[in-house]
Protein backbone atom coordinates (compact mmCIF):
# COMPACT_ATOMS: atom_id res chain seq x y z
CA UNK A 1 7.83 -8.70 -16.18
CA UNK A 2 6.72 -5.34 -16.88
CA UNK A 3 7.48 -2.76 -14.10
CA UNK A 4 5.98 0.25 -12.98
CA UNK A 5 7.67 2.95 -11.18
CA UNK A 6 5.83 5.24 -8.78
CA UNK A 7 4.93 7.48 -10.92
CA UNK A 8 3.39 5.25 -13.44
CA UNK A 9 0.94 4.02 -10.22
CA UNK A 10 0.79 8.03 -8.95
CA UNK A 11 -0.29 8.30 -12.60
CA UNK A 12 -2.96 5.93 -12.47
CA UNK A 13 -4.31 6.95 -9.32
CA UNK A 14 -4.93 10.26 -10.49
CA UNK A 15 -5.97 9.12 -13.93
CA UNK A 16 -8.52 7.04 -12.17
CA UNK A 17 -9.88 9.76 -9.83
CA UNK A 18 -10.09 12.37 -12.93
CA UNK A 19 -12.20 9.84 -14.33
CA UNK A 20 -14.86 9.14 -12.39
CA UNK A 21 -15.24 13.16 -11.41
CA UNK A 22 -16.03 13.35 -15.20
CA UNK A 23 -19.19 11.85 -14.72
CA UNK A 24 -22.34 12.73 -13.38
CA UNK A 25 -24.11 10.87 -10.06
CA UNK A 26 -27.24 12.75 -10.74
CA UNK A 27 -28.22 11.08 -14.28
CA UNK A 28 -25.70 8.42 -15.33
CA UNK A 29 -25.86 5.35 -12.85
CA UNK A 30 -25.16 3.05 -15.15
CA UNK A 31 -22.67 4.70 -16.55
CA UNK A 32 -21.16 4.94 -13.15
CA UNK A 33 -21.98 1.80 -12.31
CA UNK A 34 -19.82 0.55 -15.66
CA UNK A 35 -17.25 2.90 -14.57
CA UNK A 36 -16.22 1.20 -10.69
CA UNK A 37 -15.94 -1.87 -12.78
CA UNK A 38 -13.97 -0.74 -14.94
CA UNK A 39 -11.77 1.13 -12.15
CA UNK A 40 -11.70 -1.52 -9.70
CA UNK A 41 -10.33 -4.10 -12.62
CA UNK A 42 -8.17 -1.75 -13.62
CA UNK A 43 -6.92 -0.93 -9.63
CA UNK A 44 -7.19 -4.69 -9.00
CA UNK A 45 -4.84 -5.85 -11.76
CA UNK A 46 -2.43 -3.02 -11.03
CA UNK A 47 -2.53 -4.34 -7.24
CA UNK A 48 -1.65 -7.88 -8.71
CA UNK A 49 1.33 -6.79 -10.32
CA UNK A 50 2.55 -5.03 -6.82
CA UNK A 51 1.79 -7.89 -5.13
CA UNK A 52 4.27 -9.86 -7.44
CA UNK A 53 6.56 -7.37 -7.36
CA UNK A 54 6.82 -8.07 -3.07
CA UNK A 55 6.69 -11.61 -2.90
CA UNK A 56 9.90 -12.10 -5.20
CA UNK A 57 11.73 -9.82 -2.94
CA UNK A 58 10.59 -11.46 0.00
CA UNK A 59 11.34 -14.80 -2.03
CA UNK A 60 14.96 -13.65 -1.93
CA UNK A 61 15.52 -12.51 1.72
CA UNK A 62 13.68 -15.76 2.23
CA UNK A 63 16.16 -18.17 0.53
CA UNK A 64 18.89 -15.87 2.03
CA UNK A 65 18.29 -16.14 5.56
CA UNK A 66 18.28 -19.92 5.11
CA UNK A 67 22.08 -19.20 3.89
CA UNK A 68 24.63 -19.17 7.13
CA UNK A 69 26.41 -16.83 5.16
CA UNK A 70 23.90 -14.27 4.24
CA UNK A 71 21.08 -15.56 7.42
CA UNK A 72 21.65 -12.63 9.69
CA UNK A 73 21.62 -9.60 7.19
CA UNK A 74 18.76 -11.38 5.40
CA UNK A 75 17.17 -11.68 8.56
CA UNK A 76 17.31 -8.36 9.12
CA UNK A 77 15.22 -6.80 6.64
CA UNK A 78 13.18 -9.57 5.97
CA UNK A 79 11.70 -9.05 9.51
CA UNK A 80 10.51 -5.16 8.48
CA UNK A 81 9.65 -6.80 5.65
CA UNK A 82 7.20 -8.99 6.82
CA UNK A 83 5.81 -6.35 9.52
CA UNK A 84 5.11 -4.10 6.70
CA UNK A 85 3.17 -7.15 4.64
CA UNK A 86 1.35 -7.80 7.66
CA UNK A 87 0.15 -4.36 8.42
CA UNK A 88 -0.94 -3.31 5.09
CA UNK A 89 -2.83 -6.77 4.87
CA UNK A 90 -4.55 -6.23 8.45
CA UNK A 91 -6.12 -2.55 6.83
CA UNK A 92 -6.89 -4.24 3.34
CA UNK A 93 -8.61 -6.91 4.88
CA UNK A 94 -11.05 -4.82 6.89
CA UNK A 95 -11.37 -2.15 3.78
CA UNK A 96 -12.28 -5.45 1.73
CA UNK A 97 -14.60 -6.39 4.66
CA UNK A 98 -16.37 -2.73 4.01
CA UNK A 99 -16.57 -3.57 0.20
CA UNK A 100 -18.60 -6.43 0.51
CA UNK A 101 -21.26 -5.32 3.17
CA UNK A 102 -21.60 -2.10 0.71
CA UNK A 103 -22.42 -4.55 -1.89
CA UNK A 104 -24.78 -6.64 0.07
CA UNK A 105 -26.14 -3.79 -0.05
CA UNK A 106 -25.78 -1.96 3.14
CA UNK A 107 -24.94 1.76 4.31
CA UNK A 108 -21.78 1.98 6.30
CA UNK A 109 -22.68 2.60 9.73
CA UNK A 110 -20.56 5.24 12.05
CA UNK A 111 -18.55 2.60 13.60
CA UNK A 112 -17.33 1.68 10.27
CA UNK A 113 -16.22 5.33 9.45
CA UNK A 114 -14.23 5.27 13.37
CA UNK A 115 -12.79 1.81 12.50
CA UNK A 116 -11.91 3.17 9.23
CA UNK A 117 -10.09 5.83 10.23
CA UNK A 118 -8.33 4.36 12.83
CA UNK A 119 -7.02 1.97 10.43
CA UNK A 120 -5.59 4.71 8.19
CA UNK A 121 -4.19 6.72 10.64
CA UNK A 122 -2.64 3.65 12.40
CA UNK A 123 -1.15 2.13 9.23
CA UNK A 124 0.41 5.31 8.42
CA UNK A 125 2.27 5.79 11.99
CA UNK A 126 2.96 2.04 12.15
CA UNK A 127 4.79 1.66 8.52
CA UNK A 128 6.57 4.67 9.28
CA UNK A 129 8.28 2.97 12.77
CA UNK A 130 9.23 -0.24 11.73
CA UNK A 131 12.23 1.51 10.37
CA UNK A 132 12.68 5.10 10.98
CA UNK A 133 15.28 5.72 8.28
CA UNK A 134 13.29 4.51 5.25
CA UNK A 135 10.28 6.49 6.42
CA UNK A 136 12.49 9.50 6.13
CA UNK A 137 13.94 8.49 2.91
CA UNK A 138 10.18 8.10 1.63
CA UNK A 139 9.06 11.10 3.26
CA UNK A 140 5.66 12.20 2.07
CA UNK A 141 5.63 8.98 -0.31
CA UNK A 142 4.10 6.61 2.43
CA UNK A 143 1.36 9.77 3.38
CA UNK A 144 -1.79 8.33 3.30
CA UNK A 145 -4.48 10.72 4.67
CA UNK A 146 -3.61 14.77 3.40
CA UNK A 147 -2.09 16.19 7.39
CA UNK A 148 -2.52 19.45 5.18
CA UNK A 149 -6.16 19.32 6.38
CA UNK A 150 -5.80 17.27 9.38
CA UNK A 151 -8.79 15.32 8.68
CA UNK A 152 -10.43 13.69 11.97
CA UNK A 153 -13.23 11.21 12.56
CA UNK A 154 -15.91 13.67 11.92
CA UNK A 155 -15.03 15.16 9.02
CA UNK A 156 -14.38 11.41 7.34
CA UNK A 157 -17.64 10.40 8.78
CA UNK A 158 -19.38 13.62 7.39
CA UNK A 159 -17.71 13.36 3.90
CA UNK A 160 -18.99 9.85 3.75
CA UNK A 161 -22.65 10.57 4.07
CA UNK A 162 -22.88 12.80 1.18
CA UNK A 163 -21.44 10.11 -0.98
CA UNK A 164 -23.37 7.19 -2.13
CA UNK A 165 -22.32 3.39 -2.10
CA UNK A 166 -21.13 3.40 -5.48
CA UNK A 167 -18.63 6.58 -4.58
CA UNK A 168 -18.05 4.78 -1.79
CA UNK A 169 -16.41 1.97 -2.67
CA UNK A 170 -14.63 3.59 -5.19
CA UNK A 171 -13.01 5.64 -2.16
CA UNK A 172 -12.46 2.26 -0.43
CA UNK A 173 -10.75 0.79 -3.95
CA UNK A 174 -8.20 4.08 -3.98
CA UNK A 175 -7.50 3.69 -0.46
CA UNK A 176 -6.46 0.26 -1.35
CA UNK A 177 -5.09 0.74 -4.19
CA UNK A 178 -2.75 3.47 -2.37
CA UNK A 179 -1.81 1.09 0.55
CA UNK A 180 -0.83 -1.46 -1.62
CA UNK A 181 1.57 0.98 -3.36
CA UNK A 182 3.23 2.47 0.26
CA UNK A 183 4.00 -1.34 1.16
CA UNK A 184 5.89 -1.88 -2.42
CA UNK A 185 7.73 1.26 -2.18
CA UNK A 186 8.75 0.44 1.60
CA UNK A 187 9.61 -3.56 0.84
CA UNK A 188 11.80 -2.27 -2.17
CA UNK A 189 13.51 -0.12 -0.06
CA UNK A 190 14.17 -2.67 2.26
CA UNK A 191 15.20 -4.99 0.03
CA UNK A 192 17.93 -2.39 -1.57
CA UNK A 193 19.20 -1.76 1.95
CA UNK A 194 19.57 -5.89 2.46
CA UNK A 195 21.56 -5.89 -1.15
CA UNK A 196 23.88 -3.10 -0.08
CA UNK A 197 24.68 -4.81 3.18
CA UNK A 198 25.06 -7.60 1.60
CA UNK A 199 27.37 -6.32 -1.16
CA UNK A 200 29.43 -4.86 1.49
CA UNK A 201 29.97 -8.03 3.47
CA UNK A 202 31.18 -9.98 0.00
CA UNK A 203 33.28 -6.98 -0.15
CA UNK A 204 34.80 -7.26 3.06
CA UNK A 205 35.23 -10.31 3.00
CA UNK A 206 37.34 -10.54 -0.69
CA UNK A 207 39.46 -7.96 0.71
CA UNK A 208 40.40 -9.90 4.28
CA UNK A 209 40.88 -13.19 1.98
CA UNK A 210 43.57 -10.29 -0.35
CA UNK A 211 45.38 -9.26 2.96
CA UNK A 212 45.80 -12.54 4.25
């Protein structure tokens, strides 16, 4: 399985962004319209290998914690684990929920933008407290809104108006896109911390079976 490291998705996000800036809203909508499909597909597909990337960690920690000798270590982690899955599928769900009404097609109505919002900023303070340590280790890794401009509900609200639907939802793909990324980058760290503990126990446990 091929495997991307952060920066190859860091690499795509901005690739993707640069992108559509290159093009004009004013006198190229089907050209713009070509481009979201071609930058969702491409976001979609790299989400798709992410999500495969998770759910054969969580596979592990899985069949581990159904081991009495690994169960409580595996336990461990695969409980953050889990939390962290959860939350980033709770926002996803509603940003997908905001996709689809744009392509009905409907404006996004203030309420949306609040809800929106909420779920960012949420997400973002959630992730970081299911464990403490690997939000420090991560540091600015799991960001997902710029604090450099402390962006509030107005000023999300107001930079959605000027965009159209197309923009948009290619907003609401990157935001997704970028979730999906902070949840593979926190599971792997979990699941590193769960190998080292568990590494340490085998360890222990050769050298008790050596002294006895």
């Amino acid at each position: 399985m091929m495997k991307l490291s952060f920066n190859n998705y860091c690499s795509l996000f901005l690739v993707s962004i640069l992108c559509f800036l290159f093009v004009s809203c004013d006198n190229k909508e089907k050209q713009n319209e070509k481009l979201f499909e071609e930058l969702n597909e491409s976001l979609e597909k790299s989400n798709e290998i992410i999500k495969k990337k998770i759910q054969l960690q969580l596979s592990k920690m899985n069949d581990d914690s159904k081991k009495a000798e690994s169960k409580e270590k595996a336990m461990i982690w695969l409980t953050k684990a889990k939390a962290a899955e959860q939350l980033s599928d709770n926002v996803t769900s509603y940003i997908n929920s905001l996709q689809e009404k744009l392509k009905s097609p409907k404006n996004l109505e203030n309420n949306d933008i609040k809800i929106l919002y909420n779920e960012l900023v949420n997400y973002k303070k959630k992730v970081r407290l299911i464990d403490t340590n690997t939000a420090k280790e991560l540091g600015n890794q799991i960001n997902l809104i710029n604090e450099t401009i402390d962006i509030d509900e107005i000023i999300l609200a107001d930079f959605m108006k000027k965009l159209n639907n197309l923009n948009i939802l290619v907003k609401l793909a990157i935001f997704k896109n970028r979730i999906e990324i902070i949840e593979e980058k926190i599971i792997e760290n979990y699941s590193r911390n769960y190998c080292a503990m568990k590494i340490n126990n085998e360890f222990d446990d050769t050298f008790r079976a050596i002294a006895y």
